[in-house]
C-alpha atoms as a PDB file:
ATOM      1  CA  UNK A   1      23.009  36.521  -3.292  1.00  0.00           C
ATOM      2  CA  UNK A   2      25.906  34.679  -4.280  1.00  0.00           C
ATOM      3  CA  UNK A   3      29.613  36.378  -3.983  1.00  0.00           C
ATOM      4  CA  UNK A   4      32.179  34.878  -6.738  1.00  0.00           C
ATOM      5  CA  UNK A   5      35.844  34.185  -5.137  1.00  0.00           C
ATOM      6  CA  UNK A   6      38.949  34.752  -6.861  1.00  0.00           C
ATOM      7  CA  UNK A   7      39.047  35.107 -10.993  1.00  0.00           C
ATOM      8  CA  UNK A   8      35.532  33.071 -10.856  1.00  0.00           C
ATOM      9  CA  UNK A   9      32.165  35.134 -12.333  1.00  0.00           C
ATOM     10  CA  UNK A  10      29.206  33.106 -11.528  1.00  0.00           C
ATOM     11  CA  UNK A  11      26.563  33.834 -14.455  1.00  0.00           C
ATOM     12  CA  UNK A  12      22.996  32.592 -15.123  1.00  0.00           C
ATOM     13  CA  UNK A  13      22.011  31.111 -18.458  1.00  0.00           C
ATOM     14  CA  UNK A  14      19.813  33.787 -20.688  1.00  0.00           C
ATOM     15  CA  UNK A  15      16.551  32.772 -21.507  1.00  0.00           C
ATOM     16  CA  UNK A  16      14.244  33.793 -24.239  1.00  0.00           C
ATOM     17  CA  UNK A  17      10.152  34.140 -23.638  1.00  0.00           C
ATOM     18  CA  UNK A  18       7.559  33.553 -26.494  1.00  0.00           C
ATOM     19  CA  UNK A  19       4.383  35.338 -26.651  1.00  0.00           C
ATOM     20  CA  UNK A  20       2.589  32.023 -25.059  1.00  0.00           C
ATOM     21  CA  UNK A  21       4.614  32.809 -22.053  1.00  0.00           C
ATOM     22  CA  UNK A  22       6.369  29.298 -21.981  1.00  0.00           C
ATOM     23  CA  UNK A  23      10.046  29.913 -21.214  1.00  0.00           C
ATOM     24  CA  UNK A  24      12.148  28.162 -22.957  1.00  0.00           C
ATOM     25  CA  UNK A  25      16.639  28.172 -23.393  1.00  0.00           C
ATOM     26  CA  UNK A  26      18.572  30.018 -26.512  1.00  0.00           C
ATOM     27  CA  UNK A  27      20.290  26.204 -26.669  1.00  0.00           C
ATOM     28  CA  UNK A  28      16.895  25.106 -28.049  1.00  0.00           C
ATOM     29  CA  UNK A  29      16.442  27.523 -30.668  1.00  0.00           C
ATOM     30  CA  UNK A  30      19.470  27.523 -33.394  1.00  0.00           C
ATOM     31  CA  UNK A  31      18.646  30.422 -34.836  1.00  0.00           C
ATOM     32  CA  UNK A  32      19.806  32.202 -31.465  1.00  0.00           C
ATOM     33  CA  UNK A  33      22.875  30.083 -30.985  1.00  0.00           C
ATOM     34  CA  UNK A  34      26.461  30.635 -33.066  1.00  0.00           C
ATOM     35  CA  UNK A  35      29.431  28.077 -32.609  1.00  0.00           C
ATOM     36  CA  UNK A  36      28.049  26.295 -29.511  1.00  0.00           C
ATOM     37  CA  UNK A  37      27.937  29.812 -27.355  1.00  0.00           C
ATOM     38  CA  UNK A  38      25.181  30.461 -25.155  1.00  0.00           C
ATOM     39  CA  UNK A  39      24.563  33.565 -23.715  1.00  0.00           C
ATOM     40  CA  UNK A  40      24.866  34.133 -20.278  1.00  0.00           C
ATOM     41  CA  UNK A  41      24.363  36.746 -17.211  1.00  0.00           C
ATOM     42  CA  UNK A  42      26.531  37.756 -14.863  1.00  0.00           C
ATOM     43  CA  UNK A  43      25.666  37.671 -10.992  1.00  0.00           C
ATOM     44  CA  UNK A  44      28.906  37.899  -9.353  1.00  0.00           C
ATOM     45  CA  UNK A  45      32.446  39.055 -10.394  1.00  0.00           C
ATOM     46  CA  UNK A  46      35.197  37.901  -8.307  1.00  0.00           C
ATOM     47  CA  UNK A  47      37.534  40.398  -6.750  1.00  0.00           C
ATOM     48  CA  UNK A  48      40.601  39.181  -8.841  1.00  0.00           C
ATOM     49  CA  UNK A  49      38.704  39.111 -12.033  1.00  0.00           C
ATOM     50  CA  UNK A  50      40.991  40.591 -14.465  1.00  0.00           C
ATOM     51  CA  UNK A  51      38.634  43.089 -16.508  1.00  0.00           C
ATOM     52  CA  UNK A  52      35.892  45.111 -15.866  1.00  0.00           C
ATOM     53  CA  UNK A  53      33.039  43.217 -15.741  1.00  0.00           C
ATOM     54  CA  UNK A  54      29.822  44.095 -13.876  1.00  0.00           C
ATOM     55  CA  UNK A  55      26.525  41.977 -12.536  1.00  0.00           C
ATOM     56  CA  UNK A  56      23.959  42.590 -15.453  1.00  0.00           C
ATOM     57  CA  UNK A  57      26.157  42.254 -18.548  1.00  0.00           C
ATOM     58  CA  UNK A  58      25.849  39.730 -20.907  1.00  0.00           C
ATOM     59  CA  UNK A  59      28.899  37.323 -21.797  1.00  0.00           C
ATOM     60  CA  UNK A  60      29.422  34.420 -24.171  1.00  0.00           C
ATOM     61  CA  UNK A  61      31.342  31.580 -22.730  1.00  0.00           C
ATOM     62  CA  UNK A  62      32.718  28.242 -24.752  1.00  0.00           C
ATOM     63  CA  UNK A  63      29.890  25.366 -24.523  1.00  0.00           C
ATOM     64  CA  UNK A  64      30.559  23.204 -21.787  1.00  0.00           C
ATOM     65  CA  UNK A  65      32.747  25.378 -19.923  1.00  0.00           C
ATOM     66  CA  UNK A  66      32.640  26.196 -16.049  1.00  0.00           C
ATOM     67  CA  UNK A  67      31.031  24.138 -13.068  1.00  0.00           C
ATOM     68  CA  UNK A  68      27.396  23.874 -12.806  1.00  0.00           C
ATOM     69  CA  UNK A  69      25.409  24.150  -9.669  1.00  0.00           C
ATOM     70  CA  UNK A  70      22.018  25.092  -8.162  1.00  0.00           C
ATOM     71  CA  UNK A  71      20.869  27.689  -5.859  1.00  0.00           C
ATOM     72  CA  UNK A  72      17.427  28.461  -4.733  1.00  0.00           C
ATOM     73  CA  UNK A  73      16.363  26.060  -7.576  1.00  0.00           C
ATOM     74  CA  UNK A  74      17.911  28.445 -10.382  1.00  0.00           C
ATOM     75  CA  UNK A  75      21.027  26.858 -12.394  1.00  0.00           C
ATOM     76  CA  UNK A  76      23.745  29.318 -12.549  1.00  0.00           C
ATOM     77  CA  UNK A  77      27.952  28.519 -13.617  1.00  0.00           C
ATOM     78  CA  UNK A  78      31.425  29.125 -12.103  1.00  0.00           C
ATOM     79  CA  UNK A  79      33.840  29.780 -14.417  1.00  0.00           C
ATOM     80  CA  UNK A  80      36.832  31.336 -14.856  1.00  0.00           C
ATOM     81  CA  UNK A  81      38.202  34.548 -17.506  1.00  0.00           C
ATOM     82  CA  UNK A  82      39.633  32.463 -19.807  1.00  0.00           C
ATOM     83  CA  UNK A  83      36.121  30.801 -20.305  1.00  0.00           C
ATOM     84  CA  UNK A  84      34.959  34.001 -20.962  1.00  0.00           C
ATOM     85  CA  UNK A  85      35.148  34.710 -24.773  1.00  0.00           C
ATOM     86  CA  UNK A  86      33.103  37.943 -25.585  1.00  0.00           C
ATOM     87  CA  UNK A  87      31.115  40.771 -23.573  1.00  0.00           C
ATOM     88  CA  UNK A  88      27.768  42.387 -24.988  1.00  0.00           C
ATOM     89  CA  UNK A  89      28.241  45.933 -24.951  1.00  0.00           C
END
């Protein structure tokens, strides 16, 4: 498991299934995306994280926003609060 540092979250990029059972990202299917946000899940919430924010929930972030990186061969993003522009409640 990964542990965020600081005011960092470190989320996972949400993807949708189809019945085939191909996988594929929200970023291909427009219907699904609204003003370049993607929705993402969180893993890890940094202890100086400003709001209450658990692993599970699903945030929006700006396009293009936060560091990318690989672990275990699964992409997942750093980024900080002020990335972070809406929670899914």
């Amino acid at each position: 498991m990964i542990q965020a540092l600081k005011d960092f979250v470190i989320v996972r990029q949400k993807y949708a299934e189809e019945s085939s059972g191909i996988i594929i990202p929200e970023t291909a299917n427009k219907h699904k995306l609204y003003d370049g946000k993607i929705k993402y899940i969180v893993e890890s919430v940094g202890p100086d994280y400003p709001w209450r924010l658990r692993r599970g929930d699903m945030i929006e972030i700006v396009r293009h926003e936060g560091i990318k990186f690989v672990h275990e061969g699964i992409d997942y993003w750093k980024v900080k609060a002020r990335w972070i522009e809406g929670v899914y409640v």
